[in-house]
C-alpha atoms as a PDB file:
ATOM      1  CA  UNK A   1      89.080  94.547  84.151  1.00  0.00           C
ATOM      2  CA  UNK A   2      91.771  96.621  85.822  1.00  0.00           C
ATOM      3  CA  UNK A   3      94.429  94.324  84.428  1.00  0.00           C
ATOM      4  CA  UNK A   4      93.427  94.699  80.381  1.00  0.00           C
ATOM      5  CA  UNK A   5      92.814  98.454  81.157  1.00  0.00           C
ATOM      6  CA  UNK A   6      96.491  98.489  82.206  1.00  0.00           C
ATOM      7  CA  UNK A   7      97.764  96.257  79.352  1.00  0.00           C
ATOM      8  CA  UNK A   8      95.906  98.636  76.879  1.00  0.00           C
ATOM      9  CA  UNK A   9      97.617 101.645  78.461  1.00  0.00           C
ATOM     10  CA  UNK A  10     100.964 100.049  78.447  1.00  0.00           C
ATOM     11  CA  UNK A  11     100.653  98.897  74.594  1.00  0.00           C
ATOM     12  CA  UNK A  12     100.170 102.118  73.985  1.00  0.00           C
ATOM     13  CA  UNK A  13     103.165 103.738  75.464  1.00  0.00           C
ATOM     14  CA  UNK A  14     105.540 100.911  73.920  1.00  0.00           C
ATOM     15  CA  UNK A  15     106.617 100.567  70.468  1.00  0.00           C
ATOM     16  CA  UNK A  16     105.259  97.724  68.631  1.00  0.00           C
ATOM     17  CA  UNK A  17     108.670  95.803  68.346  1.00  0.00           C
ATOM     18  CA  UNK A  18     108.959  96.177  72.119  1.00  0.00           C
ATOM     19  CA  UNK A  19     107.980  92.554  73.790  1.00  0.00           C
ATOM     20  CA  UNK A  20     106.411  92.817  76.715  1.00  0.00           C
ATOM     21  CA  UNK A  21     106.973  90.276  79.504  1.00  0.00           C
ATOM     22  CA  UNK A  22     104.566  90.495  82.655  1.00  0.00           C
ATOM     23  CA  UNK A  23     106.522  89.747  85.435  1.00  0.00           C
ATOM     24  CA  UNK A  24     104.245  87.863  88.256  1.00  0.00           C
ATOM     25  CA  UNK A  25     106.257  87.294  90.827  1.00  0.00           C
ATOM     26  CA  UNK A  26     103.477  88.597  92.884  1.00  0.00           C
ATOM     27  CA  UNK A  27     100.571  88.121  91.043  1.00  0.00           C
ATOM     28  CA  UNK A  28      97.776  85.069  91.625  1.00  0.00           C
ATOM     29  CA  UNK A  29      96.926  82.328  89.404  1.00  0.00           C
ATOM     30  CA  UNK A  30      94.034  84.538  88.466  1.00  0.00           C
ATOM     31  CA  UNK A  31      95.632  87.374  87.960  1.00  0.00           C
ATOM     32  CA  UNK A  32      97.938  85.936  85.734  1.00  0.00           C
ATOM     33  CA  UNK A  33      94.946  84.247  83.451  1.00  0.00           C
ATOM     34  CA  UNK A  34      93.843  87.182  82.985  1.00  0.00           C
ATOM     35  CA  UNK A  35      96.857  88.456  81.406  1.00  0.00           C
ATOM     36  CA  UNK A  36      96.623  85.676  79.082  1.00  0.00           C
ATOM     37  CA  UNK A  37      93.273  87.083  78.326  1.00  0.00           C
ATOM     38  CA  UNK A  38      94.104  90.245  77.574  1.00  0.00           C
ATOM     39  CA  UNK A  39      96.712  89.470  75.052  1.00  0.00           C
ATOM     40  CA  UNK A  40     100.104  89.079  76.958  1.00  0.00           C
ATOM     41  CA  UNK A  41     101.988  86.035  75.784  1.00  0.00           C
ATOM     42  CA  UNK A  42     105.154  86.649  77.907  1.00  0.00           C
ATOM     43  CA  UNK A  43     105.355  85.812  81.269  1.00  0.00           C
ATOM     44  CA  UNK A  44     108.294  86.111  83.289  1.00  0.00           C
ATOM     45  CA  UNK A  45     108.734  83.701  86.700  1.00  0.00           C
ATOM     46  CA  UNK A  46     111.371  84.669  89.213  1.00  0.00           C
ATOM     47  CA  UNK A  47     111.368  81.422  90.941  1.00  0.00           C
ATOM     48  CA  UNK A  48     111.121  77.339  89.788  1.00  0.00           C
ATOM     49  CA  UNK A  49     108.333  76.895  92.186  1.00  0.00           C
ATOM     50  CA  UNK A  50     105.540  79.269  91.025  1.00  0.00           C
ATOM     51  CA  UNK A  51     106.802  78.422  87.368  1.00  0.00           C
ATOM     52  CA  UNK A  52     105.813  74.833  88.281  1.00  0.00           C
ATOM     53  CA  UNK A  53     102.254  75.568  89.719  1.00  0.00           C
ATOM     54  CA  UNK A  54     101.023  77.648  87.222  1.00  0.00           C
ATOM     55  CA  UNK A  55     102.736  76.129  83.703  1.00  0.00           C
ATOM     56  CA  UNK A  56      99.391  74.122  83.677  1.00  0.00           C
ATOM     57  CA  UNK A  57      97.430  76.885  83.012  1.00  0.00           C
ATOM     58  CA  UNK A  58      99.160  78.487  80.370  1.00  0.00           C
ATOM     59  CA  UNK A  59      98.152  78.114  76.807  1.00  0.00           C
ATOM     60  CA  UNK A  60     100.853  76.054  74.897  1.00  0.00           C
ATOM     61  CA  UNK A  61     101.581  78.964  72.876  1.00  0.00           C
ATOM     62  CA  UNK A  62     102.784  80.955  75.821  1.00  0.00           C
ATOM     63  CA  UNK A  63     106.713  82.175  75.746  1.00  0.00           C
ATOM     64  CA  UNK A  64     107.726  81.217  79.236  1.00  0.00           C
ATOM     65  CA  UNK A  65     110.539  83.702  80.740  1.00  0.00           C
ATOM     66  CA  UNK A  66     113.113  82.545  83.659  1.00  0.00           C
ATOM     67  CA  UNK A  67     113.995  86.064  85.553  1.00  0.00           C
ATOM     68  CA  UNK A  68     115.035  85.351  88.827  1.00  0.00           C
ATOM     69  CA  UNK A  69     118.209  84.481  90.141  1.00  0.00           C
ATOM     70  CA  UNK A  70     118.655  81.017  88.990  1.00  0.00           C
ATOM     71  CA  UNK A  71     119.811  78.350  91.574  1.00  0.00           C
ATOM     72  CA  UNK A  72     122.144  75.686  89.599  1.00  0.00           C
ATOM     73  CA  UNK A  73     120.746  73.125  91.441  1.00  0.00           C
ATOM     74  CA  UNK A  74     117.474  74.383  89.537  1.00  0.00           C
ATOM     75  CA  UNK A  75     118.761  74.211  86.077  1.00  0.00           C
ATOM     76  CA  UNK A  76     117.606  71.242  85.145  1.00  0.00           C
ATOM     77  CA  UNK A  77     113.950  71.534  86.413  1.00  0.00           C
ATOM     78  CA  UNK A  78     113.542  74.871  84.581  1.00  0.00           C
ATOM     79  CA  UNK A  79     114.725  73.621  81.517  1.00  0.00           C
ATOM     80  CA  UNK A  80     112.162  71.007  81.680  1.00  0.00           C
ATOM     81  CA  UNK A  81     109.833  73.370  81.684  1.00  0.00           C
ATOM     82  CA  UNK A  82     110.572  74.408  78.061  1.00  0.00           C
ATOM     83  CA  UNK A  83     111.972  77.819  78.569  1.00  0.00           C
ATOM     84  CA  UNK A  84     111.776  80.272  75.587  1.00  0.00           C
ATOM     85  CA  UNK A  85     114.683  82.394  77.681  1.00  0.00           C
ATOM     86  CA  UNK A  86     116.771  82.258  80.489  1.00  0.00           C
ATOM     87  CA  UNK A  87     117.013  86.417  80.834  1.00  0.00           C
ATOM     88  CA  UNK A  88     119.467  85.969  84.243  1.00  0.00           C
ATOM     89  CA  UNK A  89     122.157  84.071  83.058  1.00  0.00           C
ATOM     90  CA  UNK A  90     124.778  86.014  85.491  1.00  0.00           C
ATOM     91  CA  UNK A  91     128.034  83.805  86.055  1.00  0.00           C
ATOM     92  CA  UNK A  92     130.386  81.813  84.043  1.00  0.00           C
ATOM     93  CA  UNK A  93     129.618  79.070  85.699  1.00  0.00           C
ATOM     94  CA  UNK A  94     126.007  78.824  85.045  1.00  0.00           C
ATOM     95  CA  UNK A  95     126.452  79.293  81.489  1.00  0.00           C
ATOM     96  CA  UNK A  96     128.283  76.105  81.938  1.00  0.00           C
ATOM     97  CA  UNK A  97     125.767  74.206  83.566  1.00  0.00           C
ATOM     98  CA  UNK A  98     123.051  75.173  81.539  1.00  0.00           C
ATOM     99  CA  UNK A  99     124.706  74.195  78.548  1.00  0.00           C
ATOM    100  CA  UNK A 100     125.793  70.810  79.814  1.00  0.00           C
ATOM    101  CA  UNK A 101     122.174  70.246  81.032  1.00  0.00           C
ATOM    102  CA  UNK A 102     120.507  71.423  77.574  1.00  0.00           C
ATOM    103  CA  UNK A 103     123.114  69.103  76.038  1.00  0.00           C
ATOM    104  CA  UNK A 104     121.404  65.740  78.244  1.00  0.00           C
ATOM    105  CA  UNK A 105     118.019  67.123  77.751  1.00  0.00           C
ATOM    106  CA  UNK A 106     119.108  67.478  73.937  1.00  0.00           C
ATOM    107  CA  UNK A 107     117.469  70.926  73.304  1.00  0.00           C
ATOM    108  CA  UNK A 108     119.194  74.317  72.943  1.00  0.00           C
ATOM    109  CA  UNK A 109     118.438  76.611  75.325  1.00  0.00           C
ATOM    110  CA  UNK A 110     118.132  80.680  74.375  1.00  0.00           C
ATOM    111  CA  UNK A 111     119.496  83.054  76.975  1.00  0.00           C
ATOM    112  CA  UNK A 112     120.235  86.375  77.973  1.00  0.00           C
ATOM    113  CA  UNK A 113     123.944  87.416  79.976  1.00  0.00           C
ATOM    114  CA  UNK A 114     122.781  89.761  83.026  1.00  0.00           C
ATOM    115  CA  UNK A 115     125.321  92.696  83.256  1.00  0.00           C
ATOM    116  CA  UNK A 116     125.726  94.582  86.717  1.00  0.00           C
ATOM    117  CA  UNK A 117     124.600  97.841  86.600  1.00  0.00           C
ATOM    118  CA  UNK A 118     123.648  97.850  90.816  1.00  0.00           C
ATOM    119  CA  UNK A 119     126.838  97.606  92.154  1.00  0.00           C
ATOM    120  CA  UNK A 120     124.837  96.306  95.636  1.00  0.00           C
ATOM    121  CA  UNK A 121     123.981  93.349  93.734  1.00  0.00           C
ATOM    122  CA  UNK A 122     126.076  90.221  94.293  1.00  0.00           C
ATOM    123  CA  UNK A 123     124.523  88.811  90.533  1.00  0.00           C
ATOM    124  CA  UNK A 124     125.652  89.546  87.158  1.00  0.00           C
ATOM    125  CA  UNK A 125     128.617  90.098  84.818  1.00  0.00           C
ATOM    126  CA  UNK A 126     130.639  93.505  85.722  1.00  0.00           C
ATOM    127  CA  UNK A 127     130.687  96.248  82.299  1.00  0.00           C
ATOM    128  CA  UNK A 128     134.104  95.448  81.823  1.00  0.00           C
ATOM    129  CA  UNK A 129     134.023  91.839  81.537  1.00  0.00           C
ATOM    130  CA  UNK A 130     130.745  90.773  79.531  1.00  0.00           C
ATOM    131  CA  UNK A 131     132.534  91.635  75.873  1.00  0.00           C
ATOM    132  CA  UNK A 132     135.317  89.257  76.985  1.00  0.00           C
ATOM    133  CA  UNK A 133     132.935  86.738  78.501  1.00  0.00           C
ATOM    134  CA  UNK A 134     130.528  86.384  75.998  1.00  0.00           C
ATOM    135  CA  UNK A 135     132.734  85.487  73.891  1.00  0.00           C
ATOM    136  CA  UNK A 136     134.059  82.732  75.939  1.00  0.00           C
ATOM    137  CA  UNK A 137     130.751  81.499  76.497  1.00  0.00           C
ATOM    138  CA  UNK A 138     129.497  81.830  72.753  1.00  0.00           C
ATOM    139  CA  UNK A 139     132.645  79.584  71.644  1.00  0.00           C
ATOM    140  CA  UNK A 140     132.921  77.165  74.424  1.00  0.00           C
ATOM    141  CA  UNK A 141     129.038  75.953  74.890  1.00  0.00           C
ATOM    142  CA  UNK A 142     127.557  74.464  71.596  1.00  0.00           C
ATOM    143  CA  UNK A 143     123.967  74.041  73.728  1.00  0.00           C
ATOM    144  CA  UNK A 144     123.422  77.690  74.564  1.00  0.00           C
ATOM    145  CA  UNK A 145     122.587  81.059  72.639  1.00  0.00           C
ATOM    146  CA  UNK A 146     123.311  84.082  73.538  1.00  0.00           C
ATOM    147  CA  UNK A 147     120.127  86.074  72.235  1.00  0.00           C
ATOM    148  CA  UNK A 148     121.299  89.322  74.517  1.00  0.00           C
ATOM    149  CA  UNK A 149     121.643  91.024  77.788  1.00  0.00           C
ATOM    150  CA  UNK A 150     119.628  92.057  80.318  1.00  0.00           C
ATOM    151  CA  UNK A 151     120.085  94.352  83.287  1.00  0.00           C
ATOM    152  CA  UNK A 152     118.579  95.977  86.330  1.00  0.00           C
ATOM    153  CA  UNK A 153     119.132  99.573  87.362  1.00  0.00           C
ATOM    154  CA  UNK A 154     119.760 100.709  90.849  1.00  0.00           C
ATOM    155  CA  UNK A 155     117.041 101.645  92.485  1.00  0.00           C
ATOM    156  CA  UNK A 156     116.008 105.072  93.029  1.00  0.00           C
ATOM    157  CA  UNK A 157     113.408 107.584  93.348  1.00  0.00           C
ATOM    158  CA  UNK A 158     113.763 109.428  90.179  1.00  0.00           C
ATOM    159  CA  UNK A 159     113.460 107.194  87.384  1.00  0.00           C
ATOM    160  CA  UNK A 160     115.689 109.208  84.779  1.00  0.00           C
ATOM    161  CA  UNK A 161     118.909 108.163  86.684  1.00  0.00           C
ATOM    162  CA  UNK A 162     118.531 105.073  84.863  1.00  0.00           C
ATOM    163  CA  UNK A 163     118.860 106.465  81.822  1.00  0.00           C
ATOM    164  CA  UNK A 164     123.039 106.292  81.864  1.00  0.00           C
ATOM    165  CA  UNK A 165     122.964 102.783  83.370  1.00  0.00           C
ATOM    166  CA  UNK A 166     120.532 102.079  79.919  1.00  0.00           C
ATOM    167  CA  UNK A 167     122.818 104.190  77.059  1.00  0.00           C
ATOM    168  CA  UNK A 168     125.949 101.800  79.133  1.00  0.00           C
ATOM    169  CA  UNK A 169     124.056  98.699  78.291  1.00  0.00           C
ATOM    170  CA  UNK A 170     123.110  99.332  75.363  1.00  0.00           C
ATOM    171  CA  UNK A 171     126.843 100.253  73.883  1.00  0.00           C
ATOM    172  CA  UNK A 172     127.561  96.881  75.895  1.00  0.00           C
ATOM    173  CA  UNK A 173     124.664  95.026  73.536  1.00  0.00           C
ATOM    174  CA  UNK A 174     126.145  96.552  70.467  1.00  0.00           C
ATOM    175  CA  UNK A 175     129.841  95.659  71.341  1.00  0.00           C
ATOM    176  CA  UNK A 176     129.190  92.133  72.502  1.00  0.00           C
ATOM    177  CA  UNK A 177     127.123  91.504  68.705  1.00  0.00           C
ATOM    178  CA  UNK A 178     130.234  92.837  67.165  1.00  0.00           C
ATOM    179  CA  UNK A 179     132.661  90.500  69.723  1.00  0.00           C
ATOM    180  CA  UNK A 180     130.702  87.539  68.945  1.00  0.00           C
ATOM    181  CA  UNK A 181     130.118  87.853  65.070  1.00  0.00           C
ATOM    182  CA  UNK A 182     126.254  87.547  65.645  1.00  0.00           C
ATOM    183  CA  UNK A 183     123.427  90.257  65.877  1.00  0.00           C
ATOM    184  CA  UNK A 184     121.426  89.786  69.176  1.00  0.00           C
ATOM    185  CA  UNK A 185     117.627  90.075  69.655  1.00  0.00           C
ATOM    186  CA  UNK A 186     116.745  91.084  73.036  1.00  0.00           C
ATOM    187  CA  UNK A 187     117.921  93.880  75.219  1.00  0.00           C
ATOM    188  CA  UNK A 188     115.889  93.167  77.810  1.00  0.00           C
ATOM    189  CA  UNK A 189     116.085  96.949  80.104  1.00  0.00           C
ATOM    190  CA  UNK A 190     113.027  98.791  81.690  1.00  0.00           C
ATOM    191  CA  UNK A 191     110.417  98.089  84.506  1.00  0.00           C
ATOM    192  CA  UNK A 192     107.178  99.633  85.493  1.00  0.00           C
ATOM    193  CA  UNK A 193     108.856 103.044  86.792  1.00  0.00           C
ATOM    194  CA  UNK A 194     111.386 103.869  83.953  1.00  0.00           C
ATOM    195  CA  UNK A 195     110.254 101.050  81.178  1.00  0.00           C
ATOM    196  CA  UNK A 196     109.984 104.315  79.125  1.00  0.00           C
ATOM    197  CA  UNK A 197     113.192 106.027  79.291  1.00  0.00           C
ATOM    198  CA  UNK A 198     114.853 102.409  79.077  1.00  0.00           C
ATOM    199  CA  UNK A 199     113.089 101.922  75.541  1.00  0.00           C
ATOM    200  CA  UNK A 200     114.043 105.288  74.727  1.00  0.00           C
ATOM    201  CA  UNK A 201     117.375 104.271  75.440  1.00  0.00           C
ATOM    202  CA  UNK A 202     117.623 101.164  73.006  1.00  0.00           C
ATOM    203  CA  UNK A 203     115.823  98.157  75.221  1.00  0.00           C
ATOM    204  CA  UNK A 204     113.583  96.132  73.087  1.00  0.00           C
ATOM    205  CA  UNK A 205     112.189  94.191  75.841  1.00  0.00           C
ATOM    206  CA  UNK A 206     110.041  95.097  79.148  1.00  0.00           C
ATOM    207  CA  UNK A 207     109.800  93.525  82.412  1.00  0.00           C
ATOM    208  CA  UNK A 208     106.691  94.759  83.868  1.00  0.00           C
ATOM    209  CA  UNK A 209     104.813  93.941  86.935  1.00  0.00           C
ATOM    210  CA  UNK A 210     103.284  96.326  89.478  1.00  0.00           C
ATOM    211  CA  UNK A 211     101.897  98.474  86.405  1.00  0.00           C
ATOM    212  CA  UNK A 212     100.226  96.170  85.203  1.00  0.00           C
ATOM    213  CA  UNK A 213      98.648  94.616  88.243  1.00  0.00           C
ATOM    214  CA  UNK A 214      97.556  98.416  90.224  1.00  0.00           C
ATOM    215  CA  UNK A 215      93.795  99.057  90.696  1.00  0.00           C
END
């Protein structure tokens, strides 16, 4: 019951056009059917390998979410898996083989460009580069579409120092929409400790996972 009490609670601080996408990383195969239970239709996997074990026991409505690093040696097995969005799309180069692997599989795949905002991450594309490169991606791959960005704060103990790695990204989403002649969906920004200040900040898409799953 813990888990619907917290996806109540959560509802309720989040705007209606805010998605929500439970992030299990960590969560059992219990834990995660009874998210489905209590109305969450997102669900976000951070690695092939859980994604596998559980896609069995989702409903065939459910909007599947890659947001882990993604190996490309693991391309093609997630996009088996009918992926409604690739949210870590972080290199040029994996834009690439996504698209070439969508264009075998014959689907188009929906994804989201990860920009940097942790500079003690090795994964994503820098602030000053993801206008430039999302351009080059959007007119060089026909299989791919860029649906928005995505990003993950540095970590720290007050979650209001986000806030300025947020307003960044979102200037970033409104820039790239302009570079690329197309208005984006999903600025995915926020997790269980500043989710709030993120969507004050412009995200329209929530990663949450250790709110959702506390006793």
């Amino acid at each position: 019951m813990a888990i619907k009490k917290n996806v109540q609670g959560i509802r309720r601080n989040i705007p209606a056009h805010v998605v929500l996408v439970a992030a299990v990383k960590y969560a059992t195969n219990e834990q995660i059917l009874e998210l489905i239970q209590s109305g969450v239709n997102d669900i976000g996997f951070n690695t092939y390998r859980q994604l596998k074990e559980v896609k069995a026991l989702l409903p065939p409505d459910t909007r599947i979410h890659f947001i882990g690093h993604l190996q490309s040696n693991k391309v093609r097995k997630v996009l088996q898996e009918n992926v409604f969005l690739i949210q870590s799309v972080d290199s040029y180069n994996l834009a690439e083989k996504v698209d070439k692997v969508a264009n075998e599989l014959g689907i188009k795949q929906d994804i989201l460009l990860q920009v940097k905002t942790d500079e003690t991450k090795k994964h994503g594309f820098s602030a000053l580069e993801i206008e430039e490169i999302s351009l080059k991606i959007n007119n060089n791959f026909k299989n791919i579409k860029i649906r928005g960005l995505m990003t993950i704060p540095p970590l720290s103990k007050n979650s209001n120092n986000s806030r300025r790695y947020f307003s960044l990204v979102k200037n970033l989403f409104d820039n790239v929409s302009k570079k690329i002649n197309k208005k984006m969906e999903y600025l995915s920004m926020g997790m269980s400790d500043d989710y709030k200040i993120a969507i004050e900040e412009g995200s329209n898409m929530v990663r949450i996972g250790r709110a959702l799953f506390k006793s």
